[in-house]
N, C-alpha and C. Protein backbone atom coordinates (compact mmCIF):
# COMPACT_ATOMS: atom_id res chain seq x y z
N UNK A 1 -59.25 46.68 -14.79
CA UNK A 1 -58.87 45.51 -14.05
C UNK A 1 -58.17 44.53 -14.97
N UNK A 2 -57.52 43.80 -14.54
CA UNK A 2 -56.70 42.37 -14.91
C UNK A 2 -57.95 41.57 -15.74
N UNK A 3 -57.51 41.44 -16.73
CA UNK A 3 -58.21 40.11 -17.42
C UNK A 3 -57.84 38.45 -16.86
N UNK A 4 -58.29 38.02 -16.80
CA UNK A 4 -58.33 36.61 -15.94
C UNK A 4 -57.94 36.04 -17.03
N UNK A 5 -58.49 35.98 -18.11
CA UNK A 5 -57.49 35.33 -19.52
C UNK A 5 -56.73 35.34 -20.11
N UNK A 6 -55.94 36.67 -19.70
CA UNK A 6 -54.71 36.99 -20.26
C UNK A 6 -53.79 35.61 -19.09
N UNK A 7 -53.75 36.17 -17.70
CA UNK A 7 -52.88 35.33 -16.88
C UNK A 7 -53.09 34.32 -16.89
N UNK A 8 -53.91 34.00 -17.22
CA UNK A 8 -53.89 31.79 -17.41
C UNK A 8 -53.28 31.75 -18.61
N UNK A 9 -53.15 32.76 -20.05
CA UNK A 9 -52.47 31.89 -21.06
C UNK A 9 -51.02 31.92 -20.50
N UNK A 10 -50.64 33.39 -20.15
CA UNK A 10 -49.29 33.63 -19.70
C UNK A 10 -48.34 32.76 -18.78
N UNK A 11 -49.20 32.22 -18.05
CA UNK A 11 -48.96 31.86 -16.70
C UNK A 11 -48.02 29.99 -17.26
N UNK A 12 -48.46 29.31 -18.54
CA UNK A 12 -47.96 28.13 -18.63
C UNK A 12 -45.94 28.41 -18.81
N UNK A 13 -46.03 29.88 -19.91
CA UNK A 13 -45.36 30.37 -20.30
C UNK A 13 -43.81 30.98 -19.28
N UNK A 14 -44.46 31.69 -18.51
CA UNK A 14 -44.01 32.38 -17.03
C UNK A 14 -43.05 30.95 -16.44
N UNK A 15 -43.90 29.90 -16.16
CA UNK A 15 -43.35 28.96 -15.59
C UNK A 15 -42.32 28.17 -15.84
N UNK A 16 -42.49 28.05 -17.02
CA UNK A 16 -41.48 27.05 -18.27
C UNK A 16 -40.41 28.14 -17.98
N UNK A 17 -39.95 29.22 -18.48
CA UNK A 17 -39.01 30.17 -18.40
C UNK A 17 -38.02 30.28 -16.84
N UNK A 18 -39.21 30.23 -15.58
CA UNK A 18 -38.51 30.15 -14.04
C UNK A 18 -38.34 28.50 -13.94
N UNK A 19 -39.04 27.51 -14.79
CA UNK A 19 -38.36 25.96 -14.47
C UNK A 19 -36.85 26.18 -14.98
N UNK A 20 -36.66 26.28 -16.38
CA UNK A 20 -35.23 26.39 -17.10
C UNK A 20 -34.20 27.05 -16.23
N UNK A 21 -34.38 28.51 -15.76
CA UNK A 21 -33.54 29.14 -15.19
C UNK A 21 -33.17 28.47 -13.76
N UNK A 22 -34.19 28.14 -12.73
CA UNK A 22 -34.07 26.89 -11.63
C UNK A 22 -32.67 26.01 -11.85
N UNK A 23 -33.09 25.58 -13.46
CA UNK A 23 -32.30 24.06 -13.68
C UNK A 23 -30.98 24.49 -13.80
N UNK A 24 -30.68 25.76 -14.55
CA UNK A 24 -29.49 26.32 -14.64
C UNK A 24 -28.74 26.66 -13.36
N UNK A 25 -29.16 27.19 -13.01
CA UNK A 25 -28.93 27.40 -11.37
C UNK A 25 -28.16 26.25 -10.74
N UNK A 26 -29.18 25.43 -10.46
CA UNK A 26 -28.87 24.26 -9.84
C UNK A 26 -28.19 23.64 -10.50
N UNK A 27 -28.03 23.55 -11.33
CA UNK A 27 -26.48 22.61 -12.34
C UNK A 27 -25.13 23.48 -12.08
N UNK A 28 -25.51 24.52 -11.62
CA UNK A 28 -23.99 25.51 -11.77
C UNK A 28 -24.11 25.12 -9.90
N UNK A 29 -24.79 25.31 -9.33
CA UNK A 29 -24.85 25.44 -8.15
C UNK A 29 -24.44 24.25 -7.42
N UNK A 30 -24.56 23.34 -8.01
CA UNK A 30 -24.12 21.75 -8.25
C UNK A 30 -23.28 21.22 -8.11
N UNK A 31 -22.42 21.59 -8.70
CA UNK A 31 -20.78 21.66 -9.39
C UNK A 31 -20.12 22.41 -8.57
N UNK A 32 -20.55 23.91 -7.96
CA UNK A 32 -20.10 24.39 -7.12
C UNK A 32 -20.32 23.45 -5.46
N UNK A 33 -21.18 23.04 -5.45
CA UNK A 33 -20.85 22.79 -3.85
C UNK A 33 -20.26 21.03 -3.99
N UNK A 34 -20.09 20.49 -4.89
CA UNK A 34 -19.12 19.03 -5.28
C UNK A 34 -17.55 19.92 -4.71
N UNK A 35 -17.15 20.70 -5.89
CA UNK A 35 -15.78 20.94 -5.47
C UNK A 35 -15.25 20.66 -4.38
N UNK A 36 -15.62 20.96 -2.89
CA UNK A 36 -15.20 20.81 -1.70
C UNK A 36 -15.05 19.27 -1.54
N UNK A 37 -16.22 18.41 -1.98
CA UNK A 37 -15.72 17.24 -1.69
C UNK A 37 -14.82 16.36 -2.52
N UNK A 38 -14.88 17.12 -4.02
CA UNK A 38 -13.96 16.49 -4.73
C UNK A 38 -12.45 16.65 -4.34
N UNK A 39 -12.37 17.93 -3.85
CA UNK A 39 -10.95 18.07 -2.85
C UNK A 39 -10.64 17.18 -1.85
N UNK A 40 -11.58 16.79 -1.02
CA UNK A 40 -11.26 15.80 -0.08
C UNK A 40 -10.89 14.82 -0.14
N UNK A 41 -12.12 14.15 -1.25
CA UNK A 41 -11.44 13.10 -1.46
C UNK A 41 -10.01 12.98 -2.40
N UNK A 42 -9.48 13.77 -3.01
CA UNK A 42 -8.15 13.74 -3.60
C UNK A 42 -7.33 13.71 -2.55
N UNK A 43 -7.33 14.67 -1.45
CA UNK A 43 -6.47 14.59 0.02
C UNK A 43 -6.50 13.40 0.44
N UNK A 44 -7.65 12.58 0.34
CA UNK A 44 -7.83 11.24 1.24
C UNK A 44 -6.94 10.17 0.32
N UNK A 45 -6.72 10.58 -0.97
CA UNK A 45 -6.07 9.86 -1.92
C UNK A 45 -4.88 9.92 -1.26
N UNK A 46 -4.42 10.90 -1.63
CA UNK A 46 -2.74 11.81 -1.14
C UNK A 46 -2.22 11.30 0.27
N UNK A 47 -3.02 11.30 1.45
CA UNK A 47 -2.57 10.96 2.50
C UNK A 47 -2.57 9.83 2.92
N UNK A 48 -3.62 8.56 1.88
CA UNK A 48 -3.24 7.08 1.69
C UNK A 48 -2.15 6.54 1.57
N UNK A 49 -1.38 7.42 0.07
CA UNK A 49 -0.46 6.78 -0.83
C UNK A 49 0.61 7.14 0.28
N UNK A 50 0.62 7.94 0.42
CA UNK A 50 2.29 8.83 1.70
C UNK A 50 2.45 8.22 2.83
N UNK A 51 1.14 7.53 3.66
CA UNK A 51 1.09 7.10 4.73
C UNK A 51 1.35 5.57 4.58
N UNK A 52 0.53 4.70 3.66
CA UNK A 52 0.28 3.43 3.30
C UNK A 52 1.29 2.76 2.37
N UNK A 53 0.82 3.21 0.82
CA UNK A 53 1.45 2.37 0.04
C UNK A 53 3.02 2.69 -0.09
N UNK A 54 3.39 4.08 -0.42
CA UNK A 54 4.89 4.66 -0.51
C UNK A 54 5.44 3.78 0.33
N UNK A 55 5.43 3.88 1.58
CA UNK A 55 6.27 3.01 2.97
C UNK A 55 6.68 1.56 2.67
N UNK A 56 5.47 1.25 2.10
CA UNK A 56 5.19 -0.42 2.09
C UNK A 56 6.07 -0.73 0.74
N UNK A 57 5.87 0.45 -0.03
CA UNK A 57 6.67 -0.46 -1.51
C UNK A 57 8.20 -0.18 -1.44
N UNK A 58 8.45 0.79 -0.64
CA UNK A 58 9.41 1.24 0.04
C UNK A 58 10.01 -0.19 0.98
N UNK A 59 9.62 -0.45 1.94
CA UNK A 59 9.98 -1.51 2.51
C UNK A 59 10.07 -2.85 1.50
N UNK A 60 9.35 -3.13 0.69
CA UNK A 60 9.33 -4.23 -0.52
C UNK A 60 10.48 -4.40 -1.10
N UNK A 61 10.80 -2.96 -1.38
CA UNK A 61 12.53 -3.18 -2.74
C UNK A 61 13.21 -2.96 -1.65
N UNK A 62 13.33 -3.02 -0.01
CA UNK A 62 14.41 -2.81 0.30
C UNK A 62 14.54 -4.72 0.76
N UNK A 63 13.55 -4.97 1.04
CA UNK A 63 13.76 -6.81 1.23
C UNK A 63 13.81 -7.54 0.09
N UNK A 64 13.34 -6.77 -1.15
CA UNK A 64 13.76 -7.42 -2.43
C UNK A 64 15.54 -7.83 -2.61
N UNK A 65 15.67 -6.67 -2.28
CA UNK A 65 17.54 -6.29 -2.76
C UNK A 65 18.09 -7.02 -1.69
N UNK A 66 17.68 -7.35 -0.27
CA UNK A 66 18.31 -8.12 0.72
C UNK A 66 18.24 -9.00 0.23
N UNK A 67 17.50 -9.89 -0.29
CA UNK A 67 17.14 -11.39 -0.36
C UNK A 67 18.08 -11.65 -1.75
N UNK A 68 18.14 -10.54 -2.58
CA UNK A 68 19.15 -10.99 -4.10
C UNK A 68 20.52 -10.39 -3.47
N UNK A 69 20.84 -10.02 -2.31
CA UNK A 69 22.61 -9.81 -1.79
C UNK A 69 22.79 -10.68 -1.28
N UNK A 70 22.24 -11.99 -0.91
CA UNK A 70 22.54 -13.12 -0.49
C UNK A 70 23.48 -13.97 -0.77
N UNK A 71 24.37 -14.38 0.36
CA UNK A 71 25.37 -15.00 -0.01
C UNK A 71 25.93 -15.92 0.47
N UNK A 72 26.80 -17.13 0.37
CA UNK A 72 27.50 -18.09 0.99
C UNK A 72 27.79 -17.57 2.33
N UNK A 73 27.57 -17.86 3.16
CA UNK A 73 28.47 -17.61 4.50
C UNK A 73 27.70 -16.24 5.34
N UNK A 74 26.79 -15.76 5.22
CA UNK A 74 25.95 -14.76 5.31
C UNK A 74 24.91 -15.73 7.18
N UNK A 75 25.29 -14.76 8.07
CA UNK A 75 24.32 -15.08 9.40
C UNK A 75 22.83 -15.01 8.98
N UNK A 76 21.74 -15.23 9.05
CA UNK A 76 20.15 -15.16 8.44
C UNK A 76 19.49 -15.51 9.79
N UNK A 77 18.51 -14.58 9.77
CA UNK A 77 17.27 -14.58 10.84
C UNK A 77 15.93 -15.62 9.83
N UNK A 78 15.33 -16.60 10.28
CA UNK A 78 14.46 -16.68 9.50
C UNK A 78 12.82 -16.12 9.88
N UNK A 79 12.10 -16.39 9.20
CA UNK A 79 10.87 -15.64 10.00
C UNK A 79 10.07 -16.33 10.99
N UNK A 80 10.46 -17.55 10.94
CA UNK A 80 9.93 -18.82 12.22
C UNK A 80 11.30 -18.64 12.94
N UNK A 81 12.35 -17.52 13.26
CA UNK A 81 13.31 -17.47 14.13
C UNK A 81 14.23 -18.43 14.32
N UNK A 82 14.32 -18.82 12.92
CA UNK A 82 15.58 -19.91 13.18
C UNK A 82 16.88 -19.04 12.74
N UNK A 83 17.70 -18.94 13.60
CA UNK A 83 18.97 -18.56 13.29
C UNK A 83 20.08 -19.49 12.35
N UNK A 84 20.65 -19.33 11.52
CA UNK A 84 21.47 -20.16 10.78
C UNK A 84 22.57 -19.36 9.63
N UNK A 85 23.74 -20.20 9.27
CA UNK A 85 25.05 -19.58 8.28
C UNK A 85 24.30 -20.30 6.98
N UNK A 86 24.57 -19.61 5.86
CA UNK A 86 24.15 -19.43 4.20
C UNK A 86 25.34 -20.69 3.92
N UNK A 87 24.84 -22.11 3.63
CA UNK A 87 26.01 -22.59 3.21
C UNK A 87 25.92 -22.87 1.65
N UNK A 88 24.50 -22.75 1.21
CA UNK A 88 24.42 -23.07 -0.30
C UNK A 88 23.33 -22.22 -0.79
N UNK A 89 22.66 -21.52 -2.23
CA UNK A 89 22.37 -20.98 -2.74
C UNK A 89 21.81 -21.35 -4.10
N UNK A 90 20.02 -21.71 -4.22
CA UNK A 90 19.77 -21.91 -5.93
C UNK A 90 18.93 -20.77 -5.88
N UNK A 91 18.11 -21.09 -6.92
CA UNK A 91 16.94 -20.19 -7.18
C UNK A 91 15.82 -19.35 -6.25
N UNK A 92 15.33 -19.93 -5.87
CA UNK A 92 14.25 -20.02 -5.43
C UNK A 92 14.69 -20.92 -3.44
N UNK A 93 15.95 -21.54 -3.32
CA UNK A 93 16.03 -21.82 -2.29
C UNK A 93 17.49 -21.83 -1.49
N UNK A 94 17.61 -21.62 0.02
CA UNK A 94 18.54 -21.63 0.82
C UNK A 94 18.39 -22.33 1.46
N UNK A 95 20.23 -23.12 1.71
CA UNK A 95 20.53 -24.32 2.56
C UNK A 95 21.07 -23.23 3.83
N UNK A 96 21.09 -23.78 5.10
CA UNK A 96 21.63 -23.18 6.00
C UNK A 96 21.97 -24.13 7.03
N UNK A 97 23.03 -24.14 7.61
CA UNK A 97 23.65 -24.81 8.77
C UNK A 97 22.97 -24.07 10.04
N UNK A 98 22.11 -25.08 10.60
CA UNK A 98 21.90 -24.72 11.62
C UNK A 98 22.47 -25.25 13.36
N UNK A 99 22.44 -24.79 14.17
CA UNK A 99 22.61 -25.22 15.14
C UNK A 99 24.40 -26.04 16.13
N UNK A 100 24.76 -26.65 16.57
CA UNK A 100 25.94 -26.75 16.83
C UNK A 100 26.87 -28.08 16.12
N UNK A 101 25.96 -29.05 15.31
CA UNK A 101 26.28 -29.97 14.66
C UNK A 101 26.53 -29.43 12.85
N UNK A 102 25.78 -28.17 13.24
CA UNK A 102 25.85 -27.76 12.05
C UNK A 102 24.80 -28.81 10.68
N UNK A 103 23.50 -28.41 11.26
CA UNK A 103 22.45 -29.66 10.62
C UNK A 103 22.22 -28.80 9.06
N UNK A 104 22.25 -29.36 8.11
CA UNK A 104 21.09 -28.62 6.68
C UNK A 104 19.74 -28.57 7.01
N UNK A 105 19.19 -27.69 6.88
CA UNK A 105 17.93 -27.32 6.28
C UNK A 105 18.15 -26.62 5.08
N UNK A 106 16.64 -26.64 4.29
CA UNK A 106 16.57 -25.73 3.19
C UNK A 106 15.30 -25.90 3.39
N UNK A 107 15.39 -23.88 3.06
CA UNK A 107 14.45 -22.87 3.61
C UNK A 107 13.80 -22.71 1.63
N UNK A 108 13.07 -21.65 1.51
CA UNK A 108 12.34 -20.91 0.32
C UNK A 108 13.09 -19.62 0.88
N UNK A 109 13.51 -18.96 0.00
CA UNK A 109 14.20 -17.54 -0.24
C UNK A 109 13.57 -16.76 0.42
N UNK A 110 12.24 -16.56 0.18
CA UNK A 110 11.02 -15.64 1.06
C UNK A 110 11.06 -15.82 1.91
N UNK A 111 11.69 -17.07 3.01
CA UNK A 111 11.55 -17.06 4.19
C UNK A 111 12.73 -16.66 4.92
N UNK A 112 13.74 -16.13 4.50
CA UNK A 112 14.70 -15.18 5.13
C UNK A 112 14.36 -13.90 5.44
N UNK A 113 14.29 -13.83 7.27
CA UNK A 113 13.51 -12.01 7.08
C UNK A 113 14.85 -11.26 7.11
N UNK A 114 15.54 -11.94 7.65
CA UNK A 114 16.98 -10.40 7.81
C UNK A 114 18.60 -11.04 7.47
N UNK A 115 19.09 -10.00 7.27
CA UNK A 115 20.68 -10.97 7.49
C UNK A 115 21.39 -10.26 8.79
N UNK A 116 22.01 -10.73 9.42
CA UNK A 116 22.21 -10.49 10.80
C UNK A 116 24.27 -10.74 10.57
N UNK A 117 24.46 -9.35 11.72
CA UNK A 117 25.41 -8.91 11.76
C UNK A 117 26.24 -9.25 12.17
N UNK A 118 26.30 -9.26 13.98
CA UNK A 118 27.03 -10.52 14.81
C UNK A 118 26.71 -11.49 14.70
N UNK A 119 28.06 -12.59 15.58
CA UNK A 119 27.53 -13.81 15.40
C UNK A 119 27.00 -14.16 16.60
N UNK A 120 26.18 -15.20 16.92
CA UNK A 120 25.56 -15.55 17.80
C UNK A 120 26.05 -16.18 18.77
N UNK A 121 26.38 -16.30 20.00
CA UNK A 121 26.90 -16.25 20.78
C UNK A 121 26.96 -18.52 21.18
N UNK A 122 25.76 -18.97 20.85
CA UNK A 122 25.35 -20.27 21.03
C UNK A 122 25.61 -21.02 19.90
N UNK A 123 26.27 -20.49 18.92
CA UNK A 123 26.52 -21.10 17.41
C UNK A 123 28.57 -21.84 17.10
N UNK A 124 29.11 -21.32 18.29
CA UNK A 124 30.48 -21.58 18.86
C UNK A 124 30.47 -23.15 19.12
N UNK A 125 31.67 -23.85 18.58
CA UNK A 125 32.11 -24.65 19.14
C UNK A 125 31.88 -25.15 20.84
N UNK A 126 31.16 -26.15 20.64
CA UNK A 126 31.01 -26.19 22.18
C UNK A 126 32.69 -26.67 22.97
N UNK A 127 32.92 -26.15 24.28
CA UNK A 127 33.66 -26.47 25.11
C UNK A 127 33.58 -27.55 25.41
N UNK A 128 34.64 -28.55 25.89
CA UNK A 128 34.98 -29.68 26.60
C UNK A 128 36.03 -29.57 27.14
């Protein structure tokens, strides 16, 4: 028969050996089931930048470069929808003739959203 004293010394031994191998396991096993999500989230990266930021910085340098082609005599949409002609030009600001008296304002550069093609139909010499 089995000695009862042999398996109790063995037995601390036995265990320590199936803890280690467990841990190995599970560290490899670990790493293996991350991968899938570490993929995802790289996709979730990928389909941010393409969808979100690209577009947006994209749209940025293209209103950058509008706002530095600015010029004397140029039609301008502003972003509070004031329509008006480019009559003067500093740094940081635009004068524009607005309206049929042809009034000044001066706008901040940033606040030009577009430059506009035709002319406006209400910006004519009025009739008498």
């Amino acid at each position: 028969m089995l000695n009862a004293n042999w398996l109790l010394e063995a037995a601390p031994e036995a265990a320590a050996t199936v803890a280690e191998g467990a841990e190995a396991t599970a560290k490899a096993g670990g790493f293996a089931e991350m991968i899938p999500s570490l993929l995802m989230m790289v996709a979730m990266i990928a389909v941010f930048y393409f969808i979100l930021i690209r577009p947006q910085r994209k749209k940025d340098k293209a209103v950058k470069s509008m706002l530095a082609a600015l010029k004397v005599g140029d039609r301008v949409c502003t972003i509070g929808g004031i329509y008006g002609t480019v009559t003067a030009l500093k740094d940081d600001t635009v004068t524009l003739a607005v309206g049929g008296p042809k009034t000044p304002m001066i706008m901040a550069r940033w606040a030009i959203r577009s430059v506009e093609d035709a002319p406006l139909e209400n910006d004519a010499e009025p009739q008498i």
